[in-house]
PDB file of N, CA and C in Angstrom:
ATOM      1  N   UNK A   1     -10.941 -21.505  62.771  1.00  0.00           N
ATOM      2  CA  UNK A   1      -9.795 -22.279  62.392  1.00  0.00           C
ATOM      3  C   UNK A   1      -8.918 -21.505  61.413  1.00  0.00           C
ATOM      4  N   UNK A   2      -9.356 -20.843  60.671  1.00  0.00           N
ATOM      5  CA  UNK A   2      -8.965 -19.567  59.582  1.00  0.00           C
ATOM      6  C   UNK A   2      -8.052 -18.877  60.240  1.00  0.00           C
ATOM      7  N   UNK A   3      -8.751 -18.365  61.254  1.00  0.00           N
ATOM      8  CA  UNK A   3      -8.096 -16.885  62.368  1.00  0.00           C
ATOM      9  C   UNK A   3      -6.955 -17.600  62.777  1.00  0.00           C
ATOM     10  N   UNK A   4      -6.696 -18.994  62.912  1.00  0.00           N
ATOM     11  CA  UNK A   4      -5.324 -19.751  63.562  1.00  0.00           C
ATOM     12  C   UNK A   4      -4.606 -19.751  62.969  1.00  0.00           C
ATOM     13  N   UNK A   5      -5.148 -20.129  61.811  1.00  0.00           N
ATOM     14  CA  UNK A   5      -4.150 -20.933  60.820  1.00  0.00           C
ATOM     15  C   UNK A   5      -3.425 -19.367  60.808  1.00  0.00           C
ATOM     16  N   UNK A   6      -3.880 -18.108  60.335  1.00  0.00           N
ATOM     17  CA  UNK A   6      -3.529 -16.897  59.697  1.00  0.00           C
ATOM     18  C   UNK A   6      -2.813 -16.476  60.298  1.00  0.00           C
ATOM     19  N   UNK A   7      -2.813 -16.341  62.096  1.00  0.00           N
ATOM     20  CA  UNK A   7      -2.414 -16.136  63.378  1.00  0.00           C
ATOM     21  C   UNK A   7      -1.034 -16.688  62.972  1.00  0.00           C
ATOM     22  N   UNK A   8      -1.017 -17.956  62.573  1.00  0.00           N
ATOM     23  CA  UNK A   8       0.301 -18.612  63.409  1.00  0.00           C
ATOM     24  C   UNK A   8       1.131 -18.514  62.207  1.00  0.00           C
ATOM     25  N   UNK A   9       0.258 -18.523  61.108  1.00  0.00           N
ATOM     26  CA  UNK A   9       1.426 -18.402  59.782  1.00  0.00           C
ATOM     27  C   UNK A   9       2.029 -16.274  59.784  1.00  0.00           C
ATOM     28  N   UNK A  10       1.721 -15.375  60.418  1.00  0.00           N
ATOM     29  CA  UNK A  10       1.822 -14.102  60.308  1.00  0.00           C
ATOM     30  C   UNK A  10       3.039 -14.561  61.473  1.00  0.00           C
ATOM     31  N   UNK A  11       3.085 -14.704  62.701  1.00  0.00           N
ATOM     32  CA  UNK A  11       3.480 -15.060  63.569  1.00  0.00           C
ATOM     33  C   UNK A  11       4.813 -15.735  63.145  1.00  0.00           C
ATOM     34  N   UNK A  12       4.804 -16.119  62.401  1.00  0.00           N
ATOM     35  CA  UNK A  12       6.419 -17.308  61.887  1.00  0.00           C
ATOM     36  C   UNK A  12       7.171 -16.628  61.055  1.00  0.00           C
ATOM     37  N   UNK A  13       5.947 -15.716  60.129  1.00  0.00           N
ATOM     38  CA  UNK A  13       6.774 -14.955  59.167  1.00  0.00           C
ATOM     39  C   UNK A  13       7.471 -13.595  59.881  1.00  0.00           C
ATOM     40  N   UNK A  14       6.694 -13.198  61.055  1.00  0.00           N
ATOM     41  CA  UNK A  14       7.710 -11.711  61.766  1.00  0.00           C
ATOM     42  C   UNK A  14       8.581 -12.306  62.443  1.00  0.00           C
ATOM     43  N   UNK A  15       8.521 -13.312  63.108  1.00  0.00           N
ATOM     44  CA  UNK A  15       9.694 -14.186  63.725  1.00  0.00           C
ATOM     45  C   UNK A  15      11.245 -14.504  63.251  1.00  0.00           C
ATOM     46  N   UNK A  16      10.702 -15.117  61.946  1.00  0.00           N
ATOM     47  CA  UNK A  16      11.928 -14.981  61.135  1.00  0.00           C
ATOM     48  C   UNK A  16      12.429 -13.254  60.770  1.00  0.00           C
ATOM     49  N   UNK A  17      12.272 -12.359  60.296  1.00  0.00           N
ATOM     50  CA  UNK A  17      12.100 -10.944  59.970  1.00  0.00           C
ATOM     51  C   UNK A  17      13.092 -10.170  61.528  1.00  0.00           C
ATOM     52  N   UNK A  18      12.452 -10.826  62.345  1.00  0.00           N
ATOM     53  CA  UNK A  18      13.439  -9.846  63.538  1.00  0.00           C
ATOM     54  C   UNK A  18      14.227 -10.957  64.506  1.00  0.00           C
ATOM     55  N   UNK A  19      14.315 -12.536  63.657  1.00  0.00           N
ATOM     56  CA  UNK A  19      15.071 -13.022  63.990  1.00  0.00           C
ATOM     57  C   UNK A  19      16.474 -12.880  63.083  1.00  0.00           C
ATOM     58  N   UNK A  20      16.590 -12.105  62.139  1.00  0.00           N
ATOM     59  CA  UNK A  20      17.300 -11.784  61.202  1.00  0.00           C
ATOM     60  C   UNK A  20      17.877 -13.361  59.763  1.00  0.00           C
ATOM     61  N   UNK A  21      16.796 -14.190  59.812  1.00  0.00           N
ATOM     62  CA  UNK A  21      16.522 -15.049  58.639  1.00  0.00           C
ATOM     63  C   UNK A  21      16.284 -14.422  57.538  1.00  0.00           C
ATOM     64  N   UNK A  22      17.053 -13.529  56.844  1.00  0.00           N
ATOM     65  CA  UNK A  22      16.756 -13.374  55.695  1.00  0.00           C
ATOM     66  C   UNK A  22      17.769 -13.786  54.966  1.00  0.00           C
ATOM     67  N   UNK A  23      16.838 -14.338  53.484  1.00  0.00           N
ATOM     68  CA  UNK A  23      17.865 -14.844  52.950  1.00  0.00           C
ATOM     69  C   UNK A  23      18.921 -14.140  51.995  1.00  0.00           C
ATOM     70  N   UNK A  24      18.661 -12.924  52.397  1.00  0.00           N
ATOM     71  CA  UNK A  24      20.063 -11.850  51.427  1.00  0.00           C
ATOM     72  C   UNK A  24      21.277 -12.106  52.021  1.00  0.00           C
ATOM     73  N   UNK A  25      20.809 -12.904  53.459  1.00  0.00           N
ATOM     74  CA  UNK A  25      22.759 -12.655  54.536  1.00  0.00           C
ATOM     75  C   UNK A  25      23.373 -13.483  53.737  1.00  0.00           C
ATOM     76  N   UNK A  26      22.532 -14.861  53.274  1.00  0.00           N
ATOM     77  CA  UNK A  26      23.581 -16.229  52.773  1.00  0.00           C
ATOM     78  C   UNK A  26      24.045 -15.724  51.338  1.00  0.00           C
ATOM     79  N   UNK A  27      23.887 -15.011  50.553  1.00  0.00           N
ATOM     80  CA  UNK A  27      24.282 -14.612  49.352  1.00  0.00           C
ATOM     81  C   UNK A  27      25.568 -13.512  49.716  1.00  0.00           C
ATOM     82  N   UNK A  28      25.644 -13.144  50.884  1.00  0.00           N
ATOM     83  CA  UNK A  28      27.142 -12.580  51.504  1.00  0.00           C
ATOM     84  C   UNK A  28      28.236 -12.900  50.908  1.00  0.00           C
ATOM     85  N   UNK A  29      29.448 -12.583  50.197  1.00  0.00           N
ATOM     86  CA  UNK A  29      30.520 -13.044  50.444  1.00  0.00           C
ATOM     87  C   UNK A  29      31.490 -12.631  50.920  1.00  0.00           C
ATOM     88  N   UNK A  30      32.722 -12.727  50.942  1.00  0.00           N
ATOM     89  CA  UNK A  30      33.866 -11.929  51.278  1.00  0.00           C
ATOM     90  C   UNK A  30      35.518 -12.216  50.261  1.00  0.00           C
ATOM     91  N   UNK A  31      35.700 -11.226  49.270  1.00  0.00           N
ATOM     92  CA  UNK A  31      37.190 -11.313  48.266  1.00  0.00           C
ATOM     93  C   UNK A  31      37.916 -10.498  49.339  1.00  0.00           C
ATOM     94  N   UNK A  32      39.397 -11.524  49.170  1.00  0.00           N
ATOM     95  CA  UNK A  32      40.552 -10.506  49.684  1.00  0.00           C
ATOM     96  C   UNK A  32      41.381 -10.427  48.773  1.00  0.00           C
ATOM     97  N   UNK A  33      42.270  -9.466  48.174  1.00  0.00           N
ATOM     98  CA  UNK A  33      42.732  -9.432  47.489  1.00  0.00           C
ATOM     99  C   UNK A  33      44.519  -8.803  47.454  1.00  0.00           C
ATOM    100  N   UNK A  34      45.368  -9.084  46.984  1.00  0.00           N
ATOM    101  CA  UNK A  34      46.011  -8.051  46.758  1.00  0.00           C
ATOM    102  C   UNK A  34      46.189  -7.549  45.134  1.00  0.00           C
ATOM    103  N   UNK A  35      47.071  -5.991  45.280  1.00  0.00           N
ATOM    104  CA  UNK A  35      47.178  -5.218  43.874  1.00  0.00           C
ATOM    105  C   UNK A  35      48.393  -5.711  43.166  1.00  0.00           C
ATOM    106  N   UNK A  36      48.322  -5.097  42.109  1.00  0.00           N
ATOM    107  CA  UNK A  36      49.504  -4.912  41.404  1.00  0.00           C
ATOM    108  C   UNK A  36      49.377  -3.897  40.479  1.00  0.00           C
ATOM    109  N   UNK A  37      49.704  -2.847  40.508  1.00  0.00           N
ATOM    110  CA  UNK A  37      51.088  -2.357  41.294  1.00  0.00           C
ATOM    111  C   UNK A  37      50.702  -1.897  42.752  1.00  0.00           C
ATOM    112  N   UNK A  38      50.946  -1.776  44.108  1.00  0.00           N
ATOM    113  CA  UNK A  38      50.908  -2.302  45.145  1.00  0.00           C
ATOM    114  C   UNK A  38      50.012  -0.919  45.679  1.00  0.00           C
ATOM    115  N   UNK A  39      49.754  -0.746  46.600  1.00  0.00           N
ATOM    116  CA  UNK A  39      48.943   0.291  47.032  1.00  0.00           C
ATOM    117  C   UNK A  39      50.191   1.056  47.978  1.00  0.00           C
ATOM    118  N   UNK A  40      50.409   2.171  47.299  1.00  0.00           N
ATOM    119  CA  UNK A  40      51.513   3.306  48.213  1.00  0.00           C
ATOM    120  C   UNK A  40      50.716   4.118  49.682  1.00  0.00           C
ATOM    121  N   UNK A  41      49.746   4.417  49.220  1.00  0.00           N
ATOM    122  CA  UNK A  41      49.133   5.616  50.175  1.00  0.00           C
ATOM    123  C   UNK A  41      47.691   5.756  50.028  1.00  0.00           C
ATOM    124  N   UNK A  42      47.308   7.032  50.650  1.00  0.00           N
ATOM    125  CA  UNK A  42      45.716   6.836  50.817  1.00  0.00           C
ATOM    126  C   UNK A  42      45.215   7.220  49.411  1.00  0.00           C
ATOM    127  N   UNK A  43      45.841   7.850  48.790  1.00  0.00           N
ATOM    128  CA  UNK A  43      45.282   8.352  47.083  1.00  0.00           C
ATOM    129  C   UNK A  43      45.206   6.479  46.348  1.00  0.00           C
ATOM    130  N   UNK A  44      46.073   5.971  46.618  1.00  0.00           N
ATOM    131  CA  UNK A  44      45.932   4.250  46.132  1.00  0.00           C
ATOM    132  C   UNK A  44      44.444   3.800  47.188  1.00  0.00           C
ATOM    133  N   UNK A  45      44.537   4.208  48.398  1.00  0.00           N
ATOM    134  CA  UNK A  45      43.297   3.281  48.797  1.00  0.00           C
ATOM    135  C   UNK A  45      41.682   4.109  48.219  1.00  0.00           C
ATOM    136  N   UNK A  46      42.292   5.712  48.338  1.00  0.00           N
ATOM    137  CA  UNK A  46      40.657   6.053  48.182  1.00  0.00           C
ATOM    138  C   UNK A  46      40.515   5.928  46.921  1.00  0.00           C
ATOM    139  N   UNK A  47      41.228   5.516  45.284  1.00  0.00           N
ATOM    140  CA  UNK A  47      40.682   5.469  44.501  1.00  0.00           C
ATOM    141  C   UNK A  47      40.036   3.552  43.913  1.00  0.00           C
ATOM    142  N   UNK A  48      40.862   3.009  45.082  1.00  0.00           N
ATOM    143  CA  UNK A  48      40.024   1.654  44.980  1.00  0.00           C
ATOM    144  C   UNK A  48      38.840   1.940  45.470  1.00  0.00           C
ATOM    145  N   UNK A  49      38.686   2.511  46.532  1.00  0.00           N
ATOM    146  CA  UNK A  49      37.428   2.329  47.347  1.00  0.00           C
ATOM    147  C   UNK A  49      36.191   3.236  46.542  1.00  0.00           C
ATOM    148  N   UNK A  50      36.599   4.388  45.838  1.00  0.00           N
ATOM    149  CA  UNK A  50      35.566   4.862  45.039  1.00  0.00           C
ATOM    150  C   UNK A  50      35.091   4.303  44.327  1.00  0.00           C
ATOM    151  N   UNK A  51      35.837   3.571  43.372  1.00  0.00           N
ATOM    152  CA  UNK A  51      35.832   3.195  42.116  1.00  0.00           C
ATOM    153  C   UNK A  51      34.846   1.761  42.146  1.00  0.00           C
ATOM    154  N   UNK A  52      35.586   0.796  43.155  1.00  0.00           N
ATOM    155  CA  UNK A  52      34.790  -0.838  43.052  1.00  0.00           C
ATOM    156  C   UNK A  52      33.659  -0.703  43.923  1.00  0.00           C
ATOM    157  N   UNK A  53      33.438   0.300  44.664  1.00  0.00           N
ATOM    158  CA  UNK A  53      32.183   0.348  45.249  1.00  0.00           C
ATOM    159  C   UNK A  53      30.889   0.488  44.548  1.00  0.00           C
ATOM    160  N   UNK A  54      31.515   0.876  43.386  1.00  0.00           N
ATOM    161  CA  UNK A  54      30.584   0.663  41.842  1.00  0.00           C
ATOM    162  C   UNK A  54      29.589  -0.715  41.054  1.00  0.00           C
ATOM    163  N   UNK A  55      30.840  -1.761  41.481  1.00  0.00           N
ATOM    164  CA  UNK A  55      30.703  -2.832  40.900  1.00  0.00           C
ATOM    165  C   UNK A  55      29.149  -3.132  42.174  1.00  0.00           C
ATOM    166  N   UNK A  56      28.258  -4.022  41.018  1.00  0.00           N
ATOM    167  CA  UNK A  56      26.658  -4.389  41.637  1.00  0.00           C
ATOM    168  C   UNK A  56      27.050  -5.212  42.588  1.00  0.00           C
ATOM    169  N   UNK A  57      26.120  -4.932  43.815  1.00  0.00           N
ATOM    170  CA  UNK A  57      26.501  -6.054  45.032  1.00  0.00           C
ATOM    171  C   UNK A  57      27.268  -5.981  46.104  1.00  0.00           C
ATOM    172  N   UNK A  58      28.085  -4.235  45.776  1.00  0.00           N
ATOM    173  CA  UNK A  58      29.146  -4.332  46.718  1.00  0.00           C
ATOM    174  C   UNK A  58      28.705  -4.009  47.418  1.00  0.00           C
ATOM    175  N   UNK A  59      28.847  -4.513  49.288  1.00  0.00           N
ATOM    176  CA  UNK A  59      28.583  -4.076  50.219  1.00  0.00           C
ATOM    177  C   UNK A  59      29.516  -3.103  51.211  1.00  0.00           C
ATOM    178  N   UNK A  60      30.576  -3.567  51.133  1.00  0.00           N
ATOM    179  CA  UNK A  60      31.812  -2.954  51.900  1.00  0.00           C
ATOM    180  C   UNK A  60      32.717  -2.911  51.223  1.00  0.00           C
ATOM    181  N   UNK A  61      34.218  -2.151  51.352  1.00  0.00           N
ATOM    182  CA  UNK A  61      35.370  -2.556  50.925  1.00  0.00           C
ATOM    183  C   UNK A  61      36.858  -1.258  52.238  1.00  0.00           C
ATOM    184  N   UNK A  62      37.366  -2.364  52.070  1.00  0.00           N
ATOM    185  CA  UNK A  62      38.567  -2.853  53.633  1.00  0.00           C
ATOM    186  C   UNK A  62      39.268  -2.222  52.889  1.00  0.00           C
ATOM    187  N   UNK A  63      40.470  -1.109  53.249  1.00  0.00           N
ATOM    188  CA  UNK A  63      41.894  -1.340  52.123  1.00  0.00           C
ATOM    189  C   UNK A  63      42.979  -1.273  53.772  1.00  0.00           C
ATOM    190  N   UNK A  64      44.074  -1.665  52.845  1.00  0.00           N
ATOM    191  CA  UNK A  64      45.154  -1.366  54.262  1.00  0.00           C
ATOM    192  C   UNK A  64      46.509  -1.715  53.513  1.00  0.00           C
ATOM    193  N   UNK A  65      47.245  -0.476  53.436  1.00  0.00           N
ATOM    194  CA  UNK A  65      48.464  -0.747  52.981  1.00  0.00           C
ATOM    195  C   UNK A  65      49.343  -1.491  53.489  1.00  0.00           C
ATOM    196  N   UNK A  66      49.818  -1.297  54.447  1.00  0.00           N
ATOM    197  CA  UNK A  66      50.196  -2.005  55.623  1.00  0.00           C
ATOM    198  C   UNK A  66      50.571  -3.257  55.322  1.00  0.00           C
ATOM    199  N   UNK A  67      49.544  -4.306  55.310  1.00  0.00           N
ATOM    200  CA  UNK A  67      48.903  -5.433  54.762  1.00  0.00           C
ATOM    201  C   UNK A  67      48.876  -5.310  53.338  1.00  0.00           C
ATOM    202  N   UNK A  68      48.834  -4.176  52.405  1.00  0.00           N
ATOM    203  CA  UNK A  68      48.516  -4.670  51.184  1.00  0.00           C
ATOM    204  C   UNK A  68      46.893  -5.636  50.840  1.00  0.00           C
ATOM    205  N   UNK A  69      46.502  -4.964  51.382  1.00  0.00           N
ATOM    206  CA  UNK A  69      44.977  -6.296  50.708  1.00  0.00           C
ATOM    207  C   UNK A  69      44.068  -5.429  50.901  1.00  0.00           C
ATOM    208  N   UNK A  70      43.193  -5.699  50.151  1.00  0.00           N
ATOM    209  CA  UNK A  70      41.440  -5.300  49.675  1.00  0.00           C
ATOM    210  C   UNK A  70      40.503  -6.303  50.480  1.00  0.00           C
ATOM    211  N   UNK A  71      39.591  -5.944  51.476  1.00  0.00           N
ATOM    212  CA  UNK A  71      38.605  -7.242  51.378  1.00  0.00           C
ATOM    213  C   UNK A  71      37.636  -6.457  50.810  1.00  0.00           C
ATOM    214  N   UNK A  72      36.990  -7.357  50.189  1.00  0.00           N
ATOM    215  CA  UNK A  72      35.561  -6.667  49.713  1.00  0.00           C
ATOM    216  C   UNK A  72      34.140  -8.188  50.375  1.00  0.00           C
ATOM    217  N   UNK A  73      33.014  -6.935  51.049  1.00  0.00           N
ATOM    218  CA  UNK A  73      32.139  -7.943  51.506  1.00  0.00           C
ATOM    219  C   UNK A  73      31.004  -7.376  50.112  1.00  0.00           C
ATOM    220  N   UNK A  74      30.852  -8.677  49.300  1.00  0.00           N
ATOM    221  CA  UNK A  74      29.594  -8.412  48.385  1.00  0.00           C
ATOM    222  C   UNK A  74      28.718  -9.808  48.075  1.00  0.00           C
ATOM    223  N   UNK A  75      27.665  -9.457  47.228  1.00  0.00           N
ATOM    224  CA  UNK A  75      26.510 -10.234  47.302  1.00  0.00           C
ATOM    225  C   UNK A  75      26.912 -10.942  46.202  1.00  0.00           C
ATOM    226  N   UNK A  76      26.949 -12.300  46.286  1.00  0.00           N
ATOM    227  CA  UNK A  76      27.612 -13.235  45.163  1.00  0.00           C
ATOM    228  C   UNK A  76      26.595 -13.439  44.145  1.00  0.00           C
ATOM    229  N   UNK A  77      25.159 -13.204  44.168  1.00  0.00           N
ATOM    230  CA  UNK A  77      24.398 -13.342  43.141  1.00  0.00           C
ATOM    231  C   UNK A  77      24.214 -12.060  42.317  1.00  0.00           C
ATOM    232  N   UNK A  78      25.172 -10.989  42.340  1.00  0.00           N
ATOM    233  CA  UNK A  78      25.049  -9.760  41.687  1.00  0.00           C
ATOM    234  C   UNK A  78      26.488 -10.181  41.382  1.00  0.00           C
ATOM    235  N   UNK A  79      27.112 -10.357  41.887  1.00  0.00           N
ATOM    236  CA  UNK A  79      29.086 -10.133  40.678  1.00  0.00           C
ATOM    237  C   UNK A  79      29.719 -10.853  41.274  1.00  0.00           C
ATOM    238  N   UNK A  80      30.150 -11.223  40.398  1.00  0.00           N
ATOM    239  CA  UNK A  80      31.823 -11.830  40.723  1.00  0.00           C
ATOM    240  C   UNK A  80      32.619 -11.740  40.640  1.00  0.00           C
ATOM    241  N   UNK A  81      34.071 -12.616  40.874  1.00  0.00           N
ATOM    242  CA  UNK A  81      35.362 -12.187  40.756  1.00  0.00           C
ATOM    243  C   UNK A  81      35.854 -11.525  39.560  1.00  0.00           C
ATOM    244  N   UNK A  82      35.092 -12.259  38.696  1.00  0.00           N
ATOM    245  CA  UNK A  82      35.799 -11.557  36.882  1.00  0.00           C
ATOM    246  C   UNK A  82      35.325  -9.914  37.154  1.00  0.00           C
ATOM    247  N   UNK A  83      33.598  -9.781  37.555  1.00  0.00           N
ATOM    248  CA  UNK A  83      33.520  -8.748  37.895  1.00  0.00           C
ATOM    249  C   UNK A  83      34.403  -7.101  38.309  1.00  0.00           C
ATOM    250  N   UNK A  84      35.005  -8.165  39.550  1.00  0.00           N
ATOM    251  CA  UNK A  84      35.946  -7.274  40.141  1.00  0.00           C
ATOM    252  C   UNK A  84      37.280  -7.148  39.744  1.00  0.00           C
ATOM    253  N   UNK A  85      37.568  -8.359  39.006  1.00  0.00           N
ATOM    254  CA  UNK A  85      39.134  -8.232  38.130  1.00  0.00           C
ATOM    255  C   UNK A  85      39.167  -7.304  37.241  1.00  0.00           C
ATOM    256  N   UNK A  86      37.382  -7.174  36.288  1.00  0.00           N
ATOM    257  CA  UNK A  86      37.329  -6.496  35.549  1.00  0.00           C
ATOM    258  C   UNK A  86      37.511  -4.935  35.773  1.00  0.00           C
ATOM    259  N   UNK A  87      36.988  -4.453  36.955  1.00  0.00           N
ATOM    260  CA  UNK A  87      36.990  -3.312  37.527  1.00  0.00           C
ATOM    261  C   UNK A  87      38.133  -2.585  37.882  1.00  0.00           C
ATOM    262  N   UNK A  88      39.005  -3.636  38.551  1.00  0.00           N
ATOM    263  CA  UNK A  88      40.177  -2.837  39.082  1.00  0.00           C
ATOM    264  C   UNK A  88      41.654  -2.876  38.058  1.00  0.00           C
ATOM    265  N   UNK A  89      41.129  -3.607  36.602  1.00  0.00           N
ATOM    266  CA  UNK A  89      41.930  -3.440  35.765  1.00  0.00           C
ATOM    267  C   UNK A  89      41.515  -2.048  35.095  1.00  0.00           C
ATOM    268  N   UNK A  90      40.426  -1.643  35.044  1.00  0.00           N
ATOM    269  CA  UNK A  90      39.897  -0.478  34.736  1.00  0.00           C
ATOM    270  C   UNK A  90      40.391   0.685  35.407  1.00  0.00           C
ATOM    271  N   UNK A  91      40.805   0.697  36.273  1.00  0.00           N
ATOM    272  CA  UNK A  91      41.805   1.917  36.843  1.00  0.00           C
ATOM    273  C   UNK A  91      42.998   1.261  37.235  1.00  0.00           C
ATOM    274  N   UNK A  92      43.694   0.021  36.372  1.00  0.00           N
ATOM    275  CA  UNK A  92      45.589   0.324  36.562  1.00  0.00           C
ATOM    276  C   UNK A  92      45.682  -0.758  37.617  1.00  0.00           C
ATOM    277  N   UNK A  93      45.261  -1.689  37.831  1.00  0.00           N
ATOM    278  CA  UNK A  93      45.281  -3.023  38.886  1.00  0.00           C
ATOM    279  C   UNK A  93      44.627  -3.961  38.403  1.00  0.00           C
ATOM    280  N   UNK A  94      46.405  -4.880  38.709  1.00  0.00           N
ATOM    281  CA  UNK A  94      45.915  -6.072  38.517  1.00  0.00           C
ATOM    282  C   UNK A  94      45.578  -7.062  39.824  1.00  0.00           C
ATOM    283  N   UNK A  95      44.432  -7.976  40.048  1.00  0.00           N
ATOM    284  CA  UNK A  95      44.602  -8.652  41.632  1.00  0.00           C
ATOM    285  C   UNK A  95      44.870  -9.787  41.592  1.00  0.00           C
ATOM    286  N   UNK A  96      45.030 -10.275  42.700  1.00  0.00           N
ATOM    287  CA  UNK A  96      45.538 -11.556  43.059  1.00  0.00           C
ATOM    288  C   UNK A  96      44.718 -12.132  44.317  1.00  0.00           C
ATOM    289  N   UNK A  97      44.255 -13.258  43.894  1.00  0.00           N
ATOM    290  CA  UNK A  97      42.896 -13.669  45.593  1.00  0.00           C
ATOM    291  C   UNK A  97      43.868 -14.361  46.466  1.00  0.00           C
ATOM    292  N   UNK A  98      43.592 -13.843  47.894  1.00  0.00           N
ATOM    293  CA  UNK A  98      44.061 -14.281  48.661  1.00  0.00           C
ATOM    294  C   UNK A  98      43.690 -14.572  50.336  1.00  0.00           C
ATOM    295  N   UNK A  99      44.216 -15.804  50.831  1.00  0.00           N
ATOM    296  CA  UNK A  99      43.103 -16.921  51.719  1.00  0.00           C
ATOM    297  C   UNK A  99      42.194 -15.847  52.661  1.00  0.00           C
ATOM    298  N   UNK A 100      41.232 -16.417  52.833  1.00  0.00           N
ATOM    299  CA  UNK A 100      40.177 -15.926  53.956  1.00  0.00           C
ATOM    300  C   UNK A 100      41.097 -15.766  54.918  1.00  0.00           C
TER     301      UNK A 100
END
């Protein structure tokens, strides 16, 4: 009855594991942002993208002049927005959140 119980509880736990249930996805988020002063060129995008990729949690970060906006995909139980306000005032930007 041991060998079952052990069986079926090992069994639920790899299930979830390569059913991709982990719970780091739900702590996901996604900031969009725009700058101020505005992003000109790629020297404006690659020094966002060096720089906040710093901040704990970050997973990704989007730039596009074009558009003007930052998304950043990061883990909401490591930083937050002040986080990142804090950051990109640290190299000369100020942001502004804007809709999903």
């Amino acid at each position: 009855m041991k060998k079952l119980f052990l069986a079926t509880a090992l069994c639920a736990f790899v299930g979830d594991v390569f059913a991709g249930n982990d719970a780091k996805d739900s702590q996901l988020d996604t900031l969009v942002v725009t700058t101020q002063p505005v992003m000109h060129c790629s020297k404006c995008e690659n020094k966002i993208k060096s720089n906040i990729r710093f901040v704990k949690g970050t997973k990704s970060i989007e730039t596009s002049v074009p558009d003007q906006k930052v998304t950043i995909i990061y883990n909401n139980k490591k930083s937050s927005l002040e986080d990142f306000k804090k950051e990109f005032k640290r190299i000369g930007y100020e942001i502004t959140v804007l809709p999903k």
